[in-house]
Protein backbone atom coordinates (compact mmCIF):
# COMPACT_ATOMS: atom_id res chain seq x y z
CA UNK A 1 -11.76 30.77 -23.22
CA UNK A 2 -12.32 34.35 -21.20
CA UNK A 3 -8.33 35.11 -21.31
CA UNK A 4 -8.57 34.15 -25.39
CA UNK A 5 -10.63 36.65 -25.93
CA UNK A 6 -9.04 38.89 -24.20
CA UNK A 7 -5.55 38.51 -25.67
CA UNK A 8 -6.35 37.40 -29.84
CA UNK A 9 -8.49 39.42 -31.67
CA UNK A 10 -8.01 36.76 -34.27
CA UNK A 11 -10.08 34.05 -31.98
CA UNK A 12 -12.50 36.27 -31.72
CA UNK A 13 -13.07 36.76 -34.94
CA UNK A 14 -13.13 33.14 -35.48
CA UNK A 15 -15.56 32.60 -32.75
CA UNK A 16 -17.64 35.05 -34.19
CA UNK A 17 -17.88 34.17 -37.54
CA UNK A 18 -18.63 30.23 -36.06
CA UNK A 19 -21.09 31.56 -33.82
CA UNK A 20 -23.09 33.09 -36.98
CA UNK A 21 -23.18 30.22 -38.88
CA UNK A 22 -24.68 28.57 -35.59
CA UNK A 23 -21.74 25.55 -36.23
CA UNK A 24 -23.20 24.73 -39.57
CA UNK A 25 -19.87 23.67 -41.26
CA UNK A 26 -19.21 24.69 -45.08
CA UNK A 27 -16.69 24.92 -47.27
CA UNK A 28 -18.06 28.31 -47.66
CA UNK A 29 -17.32 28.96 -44.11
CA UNK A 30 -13.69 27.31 -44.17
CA UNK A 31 -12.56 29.47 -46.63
CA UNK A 32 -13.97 32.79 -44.77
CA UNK A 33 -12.41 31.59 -42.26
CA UNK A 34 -8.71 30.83 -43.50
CA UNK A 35 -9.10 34.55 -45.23
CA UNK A 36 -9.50 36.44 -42.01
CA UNK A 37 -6.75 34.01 -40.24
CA UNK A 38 -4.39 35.14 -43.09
CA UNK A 39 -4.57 38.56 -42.43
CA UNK A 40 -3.20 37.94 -38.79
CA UNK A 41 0.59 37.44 -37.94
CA UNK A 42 2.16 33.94 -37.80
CA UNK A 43 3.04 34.37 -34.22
CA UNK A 44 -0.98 34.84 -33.54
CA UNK A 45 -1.84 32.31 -35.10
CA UNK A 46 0.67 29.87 -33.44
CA UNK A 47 -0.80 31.35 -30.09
CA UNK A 48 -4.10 30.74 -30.81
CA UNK A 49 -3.10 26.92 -31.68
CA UNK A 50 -1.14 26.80 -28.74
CA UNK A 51 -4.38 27.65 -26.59
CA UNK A 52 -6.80 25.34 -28.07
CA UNK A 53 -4.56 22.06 -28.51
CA UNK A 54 -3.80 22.70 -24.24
CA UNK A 55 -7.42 23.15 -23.47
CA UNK A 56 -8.85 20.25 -25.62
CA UNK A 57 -6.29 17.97 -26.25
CA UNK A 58 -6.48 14.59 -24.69
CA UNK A 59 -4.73 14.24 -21.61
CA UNK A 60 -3.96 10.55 -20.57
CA UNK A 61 -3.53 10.63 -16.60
CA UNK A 62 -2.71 6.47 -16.50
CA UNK A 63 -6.37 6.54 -14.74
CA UNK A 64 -8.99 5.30 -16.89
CA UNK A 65 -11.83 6.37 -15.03
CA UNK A 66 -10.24 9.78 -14.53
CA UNK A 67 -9.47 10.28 -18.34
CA UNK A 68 -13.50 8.99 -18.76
CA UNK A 69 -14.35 11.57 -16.39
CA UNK A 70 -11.94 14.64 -17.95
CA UNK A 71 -13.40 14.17 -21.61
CA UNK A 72 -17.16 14.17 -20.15
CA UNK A 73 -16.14 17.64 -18.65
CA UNK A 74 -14.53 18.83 -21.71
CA UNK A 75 -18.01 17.67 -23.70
CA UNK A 76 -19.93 19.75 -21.39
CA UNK A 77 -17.78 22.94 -20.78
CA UNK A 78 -16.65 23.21 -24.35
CA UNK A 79 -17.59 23.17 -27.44
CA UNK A 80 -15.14 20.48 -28.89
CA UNK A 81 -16.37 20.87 -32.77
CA UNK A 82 -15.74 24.64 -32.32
CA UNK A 83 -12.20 23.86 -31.16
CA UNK A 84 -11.33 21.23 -33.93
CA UNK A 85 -12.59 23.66 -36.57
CA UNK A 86 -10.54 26.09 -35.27
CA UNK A 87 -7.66 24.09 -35.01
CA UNK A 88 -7.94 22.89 -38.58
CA UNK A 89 -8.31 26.64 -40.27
CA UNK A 90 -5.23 28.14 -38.64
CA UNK A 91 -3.19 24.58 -39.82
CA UNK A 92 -4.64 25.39 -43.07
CA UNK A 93 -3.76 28.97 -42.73
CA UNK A 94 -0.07 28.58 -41.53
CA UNK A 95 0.32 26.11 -44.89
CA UNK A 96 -0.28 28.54 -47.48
């Protein structure tokens, strides 16, 4: 996530205000969350999505040992909960 963080001030808000909370997920939380996404620009936010769908979406290689193997790397590199959450405020944000 090092170039994210370089390039979207919005993800690192995001990440920051996750990292605070320690992953403990509220409703609470959610809603800070959506409020600071809404004060960025669509095409941020779309960027932002863009990143984490490509770095922890599922990729099916036709190997099944391989795709075993990718999502145990994932698990351990990344923090996949982080991601989802993510994922889920800016849908929520480009909705309203």
């Amino acid at each position: 996530m090092g170039k994210l963080t370089e390039e979207s001030k919005l993800y690192v808000e995001l990440s920051r205000k996750y990292e605070e909370e320690k992953g403990n997920i509220s409703l609470s939380l959610f809603n800070e969350c959506v409020d600071i996404a809404l004060k960025s620009n669509k095409r941020e936010i779309q960027f932002v999505l863009f990143n984490l769908r490509y770095l922890y979406g599922d990729v099916d290689t036709g190997f099944e040992q391989v795709n075993k193997m990718t999502k145990q790397i994932k698990t351990l590199a990344g923090d996949n909960l982080k991601a989802v959450f993510m994922i889920s405020v800016l849908e929520t944000t480009l909705n309203e």
